[in-house]
N, C-alpha and C. Protein backbone atom coordinates (compact mmCIF):
# COMPACT_ATOMS: atom_id res chain seq x y z
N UNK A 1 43.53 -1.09 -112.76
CA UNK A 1 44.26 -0.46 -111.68
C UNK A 1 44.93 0.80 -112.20
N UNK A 2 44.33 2.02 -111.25
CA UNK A 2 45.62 3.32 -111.81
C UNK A 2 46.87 3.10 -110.95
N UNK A 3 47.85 4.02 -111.05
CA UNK A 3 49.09 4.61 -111.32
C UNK A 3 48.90 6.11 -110.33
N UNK A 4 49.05 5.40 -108.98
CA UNK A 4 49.17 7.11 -108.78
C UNK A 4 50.30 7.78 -108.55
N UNK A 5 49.66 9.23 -108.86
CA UNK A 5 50.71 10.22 -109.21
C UNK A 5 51.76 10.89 -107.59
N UNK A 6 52.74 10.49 -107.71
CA UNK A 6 53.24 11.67 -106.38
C UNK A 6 53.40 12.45 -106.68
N UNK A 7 53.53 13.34 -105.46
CA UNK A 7 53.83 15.26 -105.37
C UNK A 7 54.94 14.99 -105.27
N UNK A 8 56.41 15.41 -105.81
CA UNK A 8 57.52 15.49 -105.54
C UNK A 8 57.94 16.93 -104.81
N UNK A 9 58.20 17.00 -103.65
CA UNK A 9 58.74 17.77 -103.00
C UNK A 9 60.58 18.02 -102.84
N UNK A 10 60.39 19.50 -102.79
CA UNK A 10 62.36 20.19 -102.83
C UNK A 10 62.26 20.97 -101.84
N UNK A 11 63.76 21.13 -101.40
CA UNK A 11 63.74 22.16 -100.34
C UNK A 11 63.02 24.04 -100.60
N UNK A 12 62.94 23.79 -102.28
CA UNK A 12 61.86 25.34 -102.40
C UNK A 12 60.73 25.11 -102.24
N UNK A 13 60.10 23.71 -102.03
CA UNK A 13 58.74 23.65 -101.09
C UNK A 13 58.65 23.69 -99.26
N UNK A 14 59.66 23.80 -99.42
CA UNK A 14 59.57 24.14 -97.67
C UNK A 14 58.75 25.43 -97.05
N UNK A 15 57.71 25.76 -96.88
CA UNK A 15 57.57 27.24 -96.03
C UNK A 15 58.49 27.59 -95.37
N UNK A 16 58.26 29.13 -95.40
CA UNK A 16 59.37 30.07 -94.81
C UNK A 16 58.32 31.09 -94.86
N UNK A 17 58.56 31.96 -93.44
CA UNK A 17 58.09 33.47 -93.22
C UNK A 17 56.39 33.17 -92.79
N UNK A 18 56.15 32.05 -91.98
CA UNK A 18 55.17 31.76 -91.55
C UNK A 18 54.65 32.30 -90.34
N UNK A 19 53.14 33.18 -90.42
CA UNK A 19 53.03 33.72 -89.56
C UNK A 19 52.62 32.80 -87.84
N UNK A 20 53.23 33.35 -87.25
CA UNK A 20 52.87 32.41 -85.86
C UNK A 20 51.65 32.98 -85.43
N UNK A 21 50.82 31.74 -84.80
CA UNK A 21 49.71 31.31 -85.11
C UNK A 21 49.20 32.30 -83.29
N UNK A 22 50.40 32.49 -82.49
CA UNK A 22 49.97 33.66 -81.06
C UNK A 22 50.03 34.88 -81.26
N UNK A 23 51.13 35.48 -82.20
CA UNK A 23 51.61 36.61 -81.72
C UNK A 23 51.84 37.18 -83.33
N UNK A 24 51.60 36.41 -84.35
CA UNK A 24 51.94 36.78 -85.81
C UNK A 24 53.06 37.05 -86.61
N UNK A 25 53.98 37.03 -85.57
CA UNK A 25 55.67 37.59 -86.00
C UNK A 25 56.17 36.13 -87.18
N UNK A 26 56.63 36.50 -88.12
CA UNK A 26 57.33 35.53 -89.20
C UNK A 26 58.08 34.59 -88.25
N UNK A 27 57.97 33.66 -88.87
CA UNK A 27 59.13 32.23 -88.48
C UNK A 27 59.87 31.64 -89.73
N UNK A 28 60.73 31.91 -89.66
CA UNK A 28 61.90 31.77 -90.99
C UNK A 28 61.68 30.13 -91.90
N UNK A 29 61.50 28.93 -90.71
CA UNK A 29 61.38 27.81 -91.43
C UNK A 29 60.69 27.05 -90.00
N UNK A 30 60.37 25.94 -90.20
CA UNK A 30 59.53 25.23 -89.52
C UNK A 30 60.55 24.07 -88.64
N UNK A 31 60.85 24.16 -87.34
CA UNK A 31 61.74 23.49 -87.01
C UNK A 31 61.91 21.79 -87.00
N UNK A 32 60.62 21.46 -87.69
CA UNK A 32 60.45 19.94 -88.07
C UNK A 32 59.44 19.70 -89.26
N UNK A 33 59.41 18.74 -89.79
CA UNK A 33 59.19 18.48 -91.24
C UNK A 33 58.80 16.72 -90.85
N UNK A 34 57.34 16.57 -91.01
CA UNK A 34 56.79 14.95 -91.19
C UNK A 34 56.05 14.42 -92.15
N UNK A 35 56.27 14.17 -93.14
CA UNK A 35 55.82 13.45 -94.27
C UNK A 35 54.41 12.26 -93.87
N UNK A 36 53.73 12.37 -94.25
CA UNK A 36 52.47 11.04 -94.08
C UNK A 36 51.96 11.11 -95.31
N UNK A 37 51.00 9.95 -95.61
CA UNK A 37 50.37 9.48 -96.56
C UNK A 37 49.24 10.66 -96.75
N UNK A 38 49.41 11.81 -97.89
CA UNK A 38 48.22 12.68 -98.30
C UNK A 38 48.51 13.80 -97.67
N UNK A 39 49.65 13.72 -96.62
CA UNK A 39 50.20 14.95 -96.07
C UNK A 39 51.37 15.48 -95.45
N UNK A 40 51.56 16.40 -95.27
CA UNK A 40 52.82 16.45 -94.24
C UNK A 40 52.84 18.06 -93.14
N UNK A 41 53.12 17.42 -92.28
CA UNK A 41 52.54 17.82 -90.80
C UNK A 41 54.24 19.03 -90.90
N UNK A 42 54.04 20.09 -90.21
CA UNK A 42 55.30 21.35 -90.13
C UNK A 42 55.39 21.80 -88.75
N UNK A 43 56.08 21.88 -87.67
CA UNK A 43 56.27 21.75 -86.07
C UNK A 43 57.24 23.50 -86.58
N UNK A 44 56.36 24.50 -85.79
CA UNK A 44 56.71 25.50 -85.85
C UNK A 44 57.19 26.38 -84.50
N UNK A 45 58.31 27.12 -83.79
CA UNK A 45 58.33 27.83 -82.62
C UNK A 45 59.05 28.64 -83.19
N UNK A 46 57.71 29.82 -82.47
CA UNK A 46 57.71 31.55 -82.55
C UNK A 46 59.10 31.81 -81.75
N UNK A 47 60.05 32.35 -81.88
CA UNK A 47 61.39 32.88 -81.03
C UNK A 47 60.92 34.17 -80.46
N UNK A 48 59.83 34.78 -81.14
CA UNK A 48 59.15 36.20 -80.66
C UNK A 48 58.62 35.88 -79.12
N UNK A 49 58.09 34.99 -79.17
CA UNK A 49 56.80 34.54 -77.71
C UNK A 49 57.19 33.11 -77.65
N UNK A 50 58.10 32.43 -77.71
CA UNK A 50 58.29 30.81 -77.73
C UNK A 50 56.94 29.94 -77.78
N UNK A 51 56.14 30.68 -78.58
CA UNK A 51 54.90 29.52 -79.24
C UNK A 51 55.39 28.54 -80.01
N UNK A 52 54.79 27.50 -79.34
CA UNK A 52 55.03 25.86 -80.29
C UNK A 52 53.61 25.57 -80.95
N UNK A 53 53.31 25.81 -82.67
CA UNK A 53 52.52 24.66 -82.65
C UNK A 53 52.56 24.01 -84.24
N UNK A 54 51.86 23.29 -84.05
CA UNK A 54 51.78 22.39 -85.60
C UNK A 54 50.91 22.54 -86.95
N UNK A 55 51.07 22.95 -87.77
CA UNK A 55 50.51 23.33 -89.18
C UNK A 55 50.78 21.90 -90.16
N UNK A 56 49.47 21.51 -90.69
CA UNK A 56 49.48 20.41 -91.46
C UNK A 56 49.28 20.57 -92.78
N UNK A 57 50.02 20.18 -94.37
CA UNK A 57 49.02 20.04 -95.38
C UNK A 57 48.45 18.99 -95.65
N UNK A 58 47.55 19.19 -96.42
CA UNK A 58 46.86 17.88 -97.16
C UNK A 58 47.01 18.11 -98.62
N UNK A 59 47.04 17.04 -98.89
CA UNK A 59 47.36 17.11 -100.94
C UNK A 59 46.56 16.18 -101.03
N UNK A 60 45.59 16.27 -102.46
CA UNK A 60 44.84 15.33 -102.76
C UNK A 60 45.51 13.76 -103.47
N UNK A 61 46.87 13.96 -103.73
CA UNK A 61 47.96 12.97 -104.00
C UNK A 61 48.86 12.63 -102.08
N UNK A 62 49.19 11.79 -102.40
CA UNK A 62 50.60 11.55 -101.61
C UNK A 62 51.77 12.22 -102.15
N UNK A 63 52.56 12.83 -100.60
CA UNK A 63 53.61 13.46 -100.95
C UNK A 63 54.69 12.52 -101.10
N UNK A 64 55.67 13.05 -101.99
CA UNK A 64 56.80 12.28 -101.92
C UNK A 64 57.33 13.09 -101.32
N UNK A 65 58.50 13.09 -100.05
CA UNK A 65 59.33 14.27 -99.75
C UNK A 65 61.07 14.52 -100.28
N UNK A 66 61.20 15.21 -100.61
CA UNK A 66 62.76 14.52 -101.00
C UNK A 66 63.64 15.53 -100.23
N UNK A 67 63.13 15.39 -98.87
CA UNK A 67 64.14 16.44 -98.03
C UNK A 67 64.24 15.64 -96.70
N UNK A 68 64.94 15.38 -95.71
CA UNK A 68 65.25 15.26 -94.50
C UNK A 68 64.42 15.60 -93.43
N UNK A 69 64.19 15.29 -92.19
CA UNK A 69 63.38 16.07 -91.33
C UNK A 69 64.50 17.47 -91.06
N UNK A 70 64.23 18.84 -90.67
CA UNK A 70 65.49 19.43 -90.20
C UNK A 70 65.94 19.59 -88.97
N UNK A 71 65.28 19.14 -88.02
CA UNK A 71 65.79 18.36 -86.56
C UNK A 71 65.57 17.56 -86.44
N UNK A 72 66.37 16.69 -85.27
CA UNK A 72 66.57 15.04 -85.05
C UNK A 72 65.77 14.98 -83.55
């Protein structure tokens, strides 16, 4: 049996200055943050054009997150 490895995540892994996915204008931080098994999902709205949408990663590990969601 292996030992697998987690990704340890910090708030300097957070994206910031993400281009929105309608209109391209930066978005400072991602107004939600979801951790899953191999990934974690980022809930983004443009204030430029009030575009909502969702950007996912995948890691070939599981993330560990060691941050909070940043809305409730």
């Amino acid at each position: 049996m292996t030992k697998a490895t987690m990704v340890e995540a910090s708030t300097g892994d957070i994206p910031k200055q993400n281009p929105c996915a309608q209109c391209g204008a930066p978005i400072a931080q991602p107004d939600w943050i979801e951790p899953g098994e191999g990934r974690v999902s980022y809930l983004w709205t443009c204030h430029a054009c009030s575009y909502r949408f969702e950007a996912i990663a995948i890691f070939d590990e599981p993330a560990a997150i060691a941050y909070p969601p940043l809305a409730a």
